[in-house]
Protein backbone atom coordinates (compact mmCIF):
# COMPACT_ATOMS: atom_id res chain seq x y z
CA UNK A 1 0.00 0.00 0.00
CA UNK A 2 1.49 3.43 -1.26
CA UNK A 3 0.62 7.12 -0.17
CA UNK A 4 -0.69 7.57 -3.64
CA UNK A 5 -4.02 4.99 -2.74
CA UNK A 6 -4.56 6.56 0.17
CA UNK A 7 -5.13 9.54 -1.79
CA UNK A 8 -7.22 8.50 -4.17
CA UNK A 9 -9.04 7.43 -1.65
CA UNK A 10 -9.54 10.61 -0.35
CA UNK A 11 -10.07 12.63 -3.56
CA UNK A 12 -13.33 10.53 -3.60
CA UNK A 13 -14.11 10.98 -0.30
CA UNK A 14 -13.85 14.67 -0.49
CA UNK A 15 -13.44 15.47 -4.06
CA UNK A 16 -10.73 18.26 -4.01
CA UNK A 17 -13.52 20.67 -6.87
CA UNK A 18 -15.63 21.00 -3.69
CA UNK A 19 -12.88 23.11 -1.91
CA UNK A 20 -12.63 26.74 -1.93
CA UNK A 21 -10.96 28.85 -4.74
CA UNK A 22 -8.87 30.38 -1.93
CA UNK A 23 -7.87 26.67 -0.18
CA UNK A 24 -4.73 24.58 -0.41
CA UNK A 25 -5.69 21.25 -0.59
CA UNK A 26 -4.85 17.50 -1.39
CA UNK A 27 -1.24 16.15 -0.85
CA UNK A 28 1.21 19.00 0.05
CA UNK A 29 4.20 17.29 1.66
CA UNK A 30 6.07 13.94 0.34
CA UNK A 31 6.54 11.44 -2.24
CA UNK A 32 3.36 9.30 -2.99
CA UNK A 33 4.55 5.96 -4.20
CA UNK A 34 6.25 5.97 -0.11
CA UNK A 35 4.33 2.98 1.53
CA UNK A 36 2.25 4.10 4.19
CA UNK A 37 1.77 1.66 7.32
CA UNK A 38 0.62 4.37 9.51
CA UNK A 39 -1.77 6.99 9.60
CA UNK A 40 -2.93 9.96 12.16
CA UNK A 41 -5.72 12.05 11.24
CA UNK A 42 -5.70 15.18 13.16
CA UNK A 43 -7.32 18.94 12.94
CA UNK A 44 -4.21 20.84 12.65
CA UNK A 45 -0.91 20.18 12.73
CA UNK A 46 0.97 22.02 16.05
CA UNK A 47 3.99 20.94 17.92
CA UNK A 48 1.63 18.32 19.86
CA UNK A 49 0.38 16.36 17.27
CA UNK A 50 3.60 16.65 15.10
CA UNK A 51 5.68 14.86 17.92
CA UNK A 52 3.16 12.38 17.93
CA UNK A 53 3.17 11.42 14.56
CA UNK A 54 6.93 11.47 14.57
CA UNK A 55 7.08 9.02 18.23
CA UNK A 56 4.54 6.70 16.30
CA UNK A 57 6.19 6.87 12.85
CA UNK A 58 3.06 7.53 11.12
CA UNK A 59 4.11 7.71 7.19
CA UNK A 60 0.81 10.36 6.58
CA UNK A 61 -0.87 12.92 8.33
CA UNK A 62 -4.11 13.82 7.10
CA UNK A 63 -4.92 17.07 8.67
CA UNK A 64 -8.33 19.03 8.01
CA UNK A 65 -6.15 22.91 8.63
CA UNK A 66 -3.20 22.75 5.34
CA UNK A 67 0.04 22.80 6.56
CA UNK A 68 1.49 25.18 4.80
CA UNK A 69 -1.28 26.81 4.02
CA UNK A 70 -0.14 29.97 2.25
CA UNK A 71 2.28 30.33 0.10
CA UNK A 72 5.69 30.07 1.63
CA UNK A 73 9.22 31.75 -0.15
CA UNK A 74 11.37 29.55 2.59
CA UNK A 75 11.02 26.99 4.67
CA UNK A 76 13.09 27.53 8.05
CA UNK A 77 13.63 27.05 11.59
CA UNK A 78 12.68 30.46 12.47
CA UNK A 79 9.07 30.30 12.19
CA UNK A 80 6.66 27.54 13.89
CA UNK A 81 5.44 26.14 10.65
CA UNK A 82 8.53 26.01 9.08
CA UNK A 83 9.86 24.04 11.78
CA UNK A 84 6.84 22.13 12.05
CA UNK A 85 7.69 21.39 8.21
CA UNK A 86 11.62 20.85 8.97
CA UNK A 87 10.53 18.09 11.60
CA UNK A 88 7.91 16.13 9.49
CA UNK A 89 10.35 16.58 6.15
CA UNK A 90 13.40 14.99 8.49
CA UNK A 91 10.79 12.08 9.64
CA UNK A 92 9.75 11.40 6.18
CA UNK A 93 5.53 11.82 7.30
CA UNK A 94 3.73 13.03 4.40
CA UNK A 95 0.55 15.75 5.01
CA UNK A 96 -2.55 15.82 3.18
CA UNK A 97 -5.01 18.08 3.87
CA UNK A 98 -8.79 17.53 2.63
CA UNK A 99 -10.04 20.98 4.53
CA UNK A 100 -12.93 22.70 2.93
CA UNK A 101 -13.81 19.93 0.67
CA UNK A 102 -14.42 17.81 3.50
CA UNK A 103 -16.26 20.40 4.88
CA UNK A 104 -18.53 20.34 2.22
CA UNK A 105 -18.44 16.37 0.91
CA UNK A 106 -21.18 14.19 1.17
CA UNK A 107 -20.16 12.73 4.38
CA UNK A 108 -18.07 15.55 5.18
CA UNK A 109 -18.14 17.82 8.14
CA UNK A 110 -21.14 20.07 8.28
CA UNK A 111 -23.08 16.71 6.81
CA UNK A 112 -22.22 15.24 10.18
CA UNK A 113 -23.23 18.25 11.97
CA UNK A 114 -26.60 18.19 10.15
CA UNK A 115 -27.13 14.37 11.08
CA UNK A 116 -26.05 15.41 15.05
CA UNK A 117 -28.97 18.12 15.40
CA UNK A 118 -31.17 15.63 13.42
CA UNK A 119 -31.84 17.78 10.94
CA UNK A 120 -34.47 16.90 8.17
CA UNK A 121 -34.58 17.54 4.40
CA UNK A 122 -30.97 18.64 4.38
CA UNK A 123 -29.32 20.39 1.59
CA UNK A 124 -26.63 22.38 1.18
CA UNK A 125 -26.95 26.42 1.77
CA UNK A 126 -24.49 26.97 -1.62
CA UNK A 127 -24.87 24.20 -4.11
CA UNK A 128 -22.08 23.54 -5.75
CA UNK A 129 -22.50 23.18 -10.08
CA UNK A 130 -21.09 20.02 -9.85
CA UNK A 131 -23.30 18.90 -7.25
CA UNK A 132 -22.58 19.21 -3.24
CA UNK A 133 -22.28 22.42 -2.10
CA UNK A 134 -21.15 24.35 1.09
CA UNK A 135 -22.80 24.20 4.35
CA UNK A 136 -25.76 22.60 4.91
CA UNK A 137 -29.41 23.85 5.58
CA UNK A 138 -32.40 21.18 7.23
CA UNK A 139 -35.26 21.55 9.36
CA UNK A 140 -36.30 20.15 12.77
CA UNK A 141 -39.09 17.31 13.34
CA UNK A 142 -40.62 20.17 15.56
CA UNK A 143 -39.59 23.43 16.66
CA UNK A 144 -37.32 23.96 19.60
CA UNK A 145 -35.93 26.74 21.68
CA UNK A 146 -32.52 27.84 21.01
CA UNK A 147 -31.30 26.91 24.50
CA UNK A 148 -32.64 23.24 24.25
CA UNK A 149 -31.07 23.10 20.48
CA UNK A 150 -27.81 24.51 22.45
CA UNK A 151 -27.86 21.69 25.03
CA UNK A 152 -28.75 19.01 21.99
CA UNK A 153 -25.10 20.58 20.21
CA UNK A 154 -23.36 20.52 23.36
CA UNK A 155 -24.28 16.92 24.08
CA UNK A 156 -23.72 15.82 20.10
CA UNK A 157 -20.02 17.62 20.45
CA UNK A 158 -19.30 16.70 24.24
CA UNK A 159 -18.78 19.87 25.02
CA UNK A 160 -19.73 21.57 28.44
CA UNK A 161 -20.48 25.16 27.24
CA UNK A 162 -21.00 27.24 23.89
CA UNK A 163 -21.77 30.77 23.25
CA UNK A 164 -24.97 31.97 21.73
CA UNK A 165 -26.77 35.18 20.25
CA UNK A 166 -30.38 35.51 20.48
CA UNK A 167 -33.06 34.83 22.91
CA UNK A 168 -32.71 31.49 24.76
CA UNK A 169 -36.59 31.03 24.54
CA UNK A 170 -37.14 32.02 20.72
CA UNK A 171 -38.53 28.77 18.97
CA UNK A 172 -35.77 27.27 16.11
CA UNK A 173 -37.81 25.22 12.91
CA UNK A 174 -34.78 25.61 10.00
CA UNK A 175 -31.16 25.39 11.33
CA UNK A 176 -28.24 26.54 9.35
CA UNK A 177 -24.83 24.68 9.38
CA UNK A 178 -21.57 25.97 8.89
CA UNK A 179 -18.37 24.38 10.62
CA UNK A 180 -14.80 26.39 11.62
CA UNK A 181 -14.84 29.95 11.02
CA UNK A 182 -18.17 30.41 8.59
CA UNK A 183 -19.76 33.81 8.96
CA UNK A 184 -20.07 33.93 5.49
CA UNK A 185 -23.37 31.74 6.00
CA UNK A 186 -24.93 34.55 7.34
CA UNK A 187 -26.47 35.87 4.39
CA UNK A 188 -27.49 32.58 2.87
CA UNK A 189 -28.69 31.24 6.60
CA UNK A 190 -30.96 34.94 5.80
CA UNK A 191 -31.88 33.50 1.89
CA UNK A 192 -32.81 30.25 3.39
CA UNK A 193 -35.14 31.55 6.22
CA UNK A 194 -33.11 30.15 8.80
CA UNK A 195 -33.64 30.78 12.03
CA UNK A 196 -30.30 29.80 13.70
CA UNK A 197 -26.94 29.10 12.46
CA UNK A 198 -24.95 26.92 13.87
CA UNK A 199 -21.12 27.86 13.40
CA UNK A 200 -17.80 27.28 15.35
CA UNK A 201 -16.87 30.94 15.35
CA UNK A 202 -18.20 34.40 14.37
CA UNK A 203 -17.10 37.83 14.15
CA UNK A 204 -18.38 40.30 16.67
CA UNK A 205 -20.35 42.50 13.91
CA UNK A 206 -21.34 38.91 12.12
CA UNK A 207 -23.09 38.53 15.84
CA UNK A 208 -24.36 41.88 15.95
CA UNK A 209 -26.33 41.80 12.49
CA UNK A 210 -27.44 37.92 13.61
CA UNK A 211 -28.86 39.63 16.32
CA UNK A 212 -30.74 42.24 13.87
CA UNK A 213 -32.10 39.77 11.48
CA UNK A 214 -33.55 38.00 14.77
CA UNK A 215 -31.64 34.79 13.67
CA UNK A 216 -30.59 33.01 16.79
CA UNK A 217 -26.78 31.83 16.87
CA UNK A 218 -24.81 29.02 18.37
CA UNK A 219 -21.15 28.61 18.76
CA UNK A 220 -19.03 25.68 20.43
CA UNK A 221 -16.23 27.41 19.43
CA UNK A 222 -14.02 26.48 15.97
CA UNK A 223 -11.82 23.49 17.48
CA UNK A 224 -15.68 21.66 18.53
CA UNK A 225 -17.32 22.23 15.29
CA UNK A 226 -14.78 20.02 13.23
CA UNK A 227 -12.88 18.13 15.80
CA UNK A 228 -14.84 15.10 15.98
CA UNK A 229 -15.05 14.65 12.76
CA UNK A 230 -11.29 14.16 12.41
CA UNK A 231 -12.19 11.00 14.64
CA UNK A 232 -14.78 9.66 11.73
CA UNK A 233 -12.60 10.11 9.31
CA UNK A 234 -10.20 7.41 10.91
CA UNK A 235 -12.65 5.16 11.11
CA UNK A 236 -13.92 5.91 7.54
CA UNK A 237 -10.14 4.94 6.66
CA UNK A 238 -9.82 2.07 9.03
CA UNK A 239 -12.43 0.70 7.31
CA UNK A 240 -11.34 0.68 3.60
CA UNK A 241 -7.89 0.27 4.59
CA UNK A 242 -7.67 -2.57 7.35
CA UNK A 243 -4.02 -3.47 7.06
CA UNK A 244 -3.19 -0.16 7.88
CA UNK A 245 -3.20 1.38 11.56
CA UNK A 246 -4.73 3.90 11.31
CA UNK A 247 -5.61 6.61 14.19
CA UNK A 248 -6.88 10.33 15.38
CA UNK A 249 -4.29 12.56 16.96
CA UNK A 250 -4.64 11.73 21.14
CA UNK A 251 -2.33 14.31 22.19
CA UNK A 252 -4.32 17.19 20.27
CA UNK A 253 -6.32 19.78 21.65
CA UNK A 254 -8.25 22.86 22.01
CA UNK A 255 -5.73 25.99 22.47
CA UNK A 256 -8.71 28.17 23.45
CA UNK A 257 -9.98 27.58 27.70
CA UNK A 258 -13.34 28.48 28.55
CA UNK A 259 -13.22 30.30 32.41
């Protein structure tokens, strides 16, 4: 088994025309006819989960956040990423990074979110021409408050707290979807008669103009909303690779506390 299946793999599984113009996706570091034996899945690739790939000799990291992710004129020491890069170069780990078009793939990331809330009649809140599309848009068997939609995301997500705009009592029917950093959704969430949007992270004035339009929002925070899906994606690949071992980054986590 070679790096190169692996990807092909995962150019199916997220097919790299769903990702965004602006995006730097599919295989950015190594040689794909290496064998892989080993492979960590993990959100983003920081000094924790890099030493873990490198004590467990993983031969791939697939990581939903590109490493690099701009363009870069040198690769050095000096910077974090750079040494990040030096490290995993020196190991011989290859990086492939799926990002927004597993956001946006069929059993991608804000799919998954969708399925959590128990969304109906789900579709996504830009279609793509080619068929997909970003974010995703459903309704609820029967409307709910905001706050007891909040406590059904906190309990899907296992997380303990989330921050929200809007009235806890106002009644939700059609939830929007948008994973990581997606005020963009705003304005479609708007289009699509939405009356909450569910999104990792906003901008303050994103919350402020929510709070205008009336539509209620929740946010676990960025790491939550796509987290746990780096954990599916294992098993996705455990699954259609079995001789592999195959794992999600343990030693990863959330850089932002909650007081």
């Amino acid at each position: 088994m070679n790096i190169h299946s692996l990807i092909e793999f995962l150019n199916q599984f997220a097919p790299p025309y769903l990702a965004e113009e602006w995006d730097n996706v599919g295989l950015l570091v190594g040689d794909p006819d290496r064998e892989a034996r080993r492979v960590m899945t993990c959100l983003t690739i920081a000094p924790d989960s890099a030493r873990e790939a490198i004590d467990r000799q993983a031969d791939l990291i697939v990581t939903h956040h590109p490493l690099p992710f701009a363009a870069v004129k040198r690769i050095t020491a000096d910077t974090v990423p750079g040494r990040l890069l030096l490290d995993l170069i020196a190991a011989r780990i290859a990086v492939y990074s799926p990002h927004t078009a597993f956001d946006s793939a069929p059993r991608g990331i804000n799919e998954r979110l969708a399925e959590g809330l128990r969304l109906r009649d789900v579709a996504p809140l830009k279609p793509h021409p080619q068929g997909g599309g970003s974010g995703r848009c459903g309704t609820l068997a029967a409307p709910r408050t905001l706050c007891e939609l909040g406590t059904e995301l906190k309990r899907f997500l296992n997380v303990e707290r989330l921050q929200f705009v809007g009235q806890a009592e106002q009644k939700v029917r059609k939830v929007a979807v948008g994973c990581g950093a997606a005020g963009e959704f705003l304005p479609l969430a708007r289009e699509n008669a939405c009356d909450c949007l569910v999104v990792g992270e906003i901008r303050f004035h994103a919350c402020l103009e929510a709070e205008s339009l009336g539509i209620g929002l929740l946010m676990p925070g960025h790491f939550a909303s796509e987290r746990f899906a780096l954990d599916c994606l294992a098993e996705v690949l455990a699954e259609n690779f079995p001789d592999l071992e195959i794992w999600p980054s343990r030693r990863e986590k959330d850089p932002v506390r909650w007081g």
